[in-house]
Protein backbone atom coordinates (compact mmCIF):
# COMPACT_ATOMS: atom_id res chain seq x y z
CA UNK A 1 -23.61 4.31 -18.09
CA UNK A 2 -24.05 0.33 -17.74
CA UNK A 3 -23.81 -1.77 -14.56
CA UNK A 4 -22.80 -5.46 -15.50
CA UNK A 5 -22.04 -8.30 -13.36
CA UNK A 6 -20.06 -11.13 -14.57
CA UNK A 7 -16.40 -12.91 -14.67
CA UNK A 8 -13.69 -11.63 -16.07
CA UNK A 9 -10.97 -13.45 -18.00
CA UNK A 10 -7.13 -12.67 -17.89
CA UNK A 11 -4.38 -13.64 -20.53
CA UNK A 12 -2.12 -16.34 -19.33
CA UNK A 13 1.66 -14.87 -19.78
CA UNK A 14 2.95 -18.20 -20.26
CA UNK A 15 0.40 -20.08 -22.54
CA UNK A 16 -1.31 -17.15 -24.39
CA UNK A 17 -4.71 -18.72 -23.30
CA UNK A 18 -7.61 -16.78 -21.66
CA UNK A 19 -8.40 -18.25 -17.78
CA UNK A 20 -11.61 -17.36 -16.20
CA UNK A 21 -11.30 -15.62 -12.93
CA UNK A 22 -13.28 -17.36 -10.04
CA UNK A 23 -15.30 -14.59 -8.52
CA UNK A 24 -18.16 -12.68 -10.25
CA UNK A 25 -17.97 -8.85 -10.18
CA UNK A 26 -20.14 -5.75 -10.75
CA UNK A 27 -18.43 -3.05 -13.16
CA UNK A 28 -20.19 0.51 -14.05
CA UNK A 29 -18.42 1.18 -17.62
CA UNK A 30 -19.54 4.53 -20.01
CA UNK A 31 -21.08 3.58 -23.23
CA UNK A 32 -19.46 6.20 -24.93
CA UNK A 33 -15.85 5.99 -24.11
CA UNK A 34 -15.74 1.84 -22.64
CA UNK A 35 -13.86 2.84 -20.36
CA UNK A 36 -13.79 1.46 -16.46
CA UNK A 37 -15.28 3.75 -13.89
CA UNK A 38 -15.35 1.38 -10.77
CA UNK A 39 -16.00 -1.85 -9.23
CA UNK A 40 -18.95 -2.05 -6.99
CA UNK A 41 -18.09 -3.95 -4.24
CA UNK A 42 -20.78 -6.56 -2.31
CA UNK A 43 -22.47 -4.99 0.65
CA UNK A 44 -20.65 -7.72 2.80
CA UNK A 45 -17.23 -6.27 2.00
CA UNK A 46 -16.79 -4.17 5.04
CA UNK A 47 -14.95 -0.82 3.82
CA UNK A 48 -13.57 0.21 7.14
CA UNK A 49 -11.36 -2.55 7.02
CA UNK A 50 -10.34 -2.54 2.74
CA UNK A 51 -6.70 -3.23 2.16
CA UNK A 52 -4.78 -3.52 -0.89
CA UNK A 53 -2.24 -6.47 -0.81
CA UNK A 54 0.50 -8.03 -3.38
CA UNK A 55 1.39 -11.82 -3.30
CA UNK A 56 3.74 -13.28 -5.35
CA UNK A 57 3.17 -10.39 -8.04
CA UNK A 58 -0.38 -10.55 -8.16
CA UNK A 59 -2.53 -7.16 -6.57
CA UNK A 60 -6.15 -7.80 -4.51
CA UNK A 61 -8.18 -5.86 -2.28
CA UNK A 62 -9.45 -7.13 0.84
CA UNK A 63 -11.29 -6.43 3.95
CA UNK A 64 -9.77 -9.15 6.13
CA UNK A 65 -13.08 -10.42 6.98
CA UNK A 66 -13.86 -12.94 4.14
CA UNK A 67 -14.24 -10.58 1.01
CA UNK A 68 -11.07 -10.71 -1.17
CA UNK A 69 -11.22 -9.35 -5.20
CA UNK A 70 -8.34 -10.39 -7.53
CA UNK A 71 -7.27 -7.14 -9.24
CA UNK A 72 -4.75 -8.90 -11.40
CA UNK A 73 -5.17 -8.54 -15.41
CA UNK A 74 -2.97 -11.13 -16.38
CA UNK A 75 -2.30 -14.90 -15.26
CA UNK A 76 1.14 -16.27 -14.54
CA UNK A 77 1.51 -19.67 -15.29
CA UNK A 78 -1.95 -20.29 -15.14
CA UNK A 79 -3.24 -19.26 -11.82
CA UNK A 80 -5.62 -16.18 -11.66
């Protein structure tokens, strides 16, 4: 197991080009497999509150109080 924090990068549908997201994240991933286990949320994201939402196609998770994480793996027309 490996904690890393940093920002992730989608694929642009339209383009082909790669597009930084704007928010950092923390991600626990297995060595041996790679594969995702879980997102570790700030401590400021209140978890009472967590809702998923979709927007014009594109998935995030938010507590309605400030904290919202873009969930989306791809860009579409290049907005993350």
């Amino acid at each position: 197991m490996v904690k890393i924090t940093g920002r992730s990068f989608v694929r642009d549908m339209m383009s082909g080009q790669m597009i930084e997201k704007v928010e950092a994240r923390t991600k626990i991933l297995s060595l041996s497999p790679g594969t995702l286990i879980v997102y570790q949320l700030p401590a400021r994201a209140s978890l009472d509150t967590m809702r998923f939402a979709s927007a014009d196609g594109i998935l995030s998770l938010s507590d309605g109080q400030g904290f919202t994480m873009n969930l989306g793996e791809f860009s579409r027309g290049g907005g993350v």
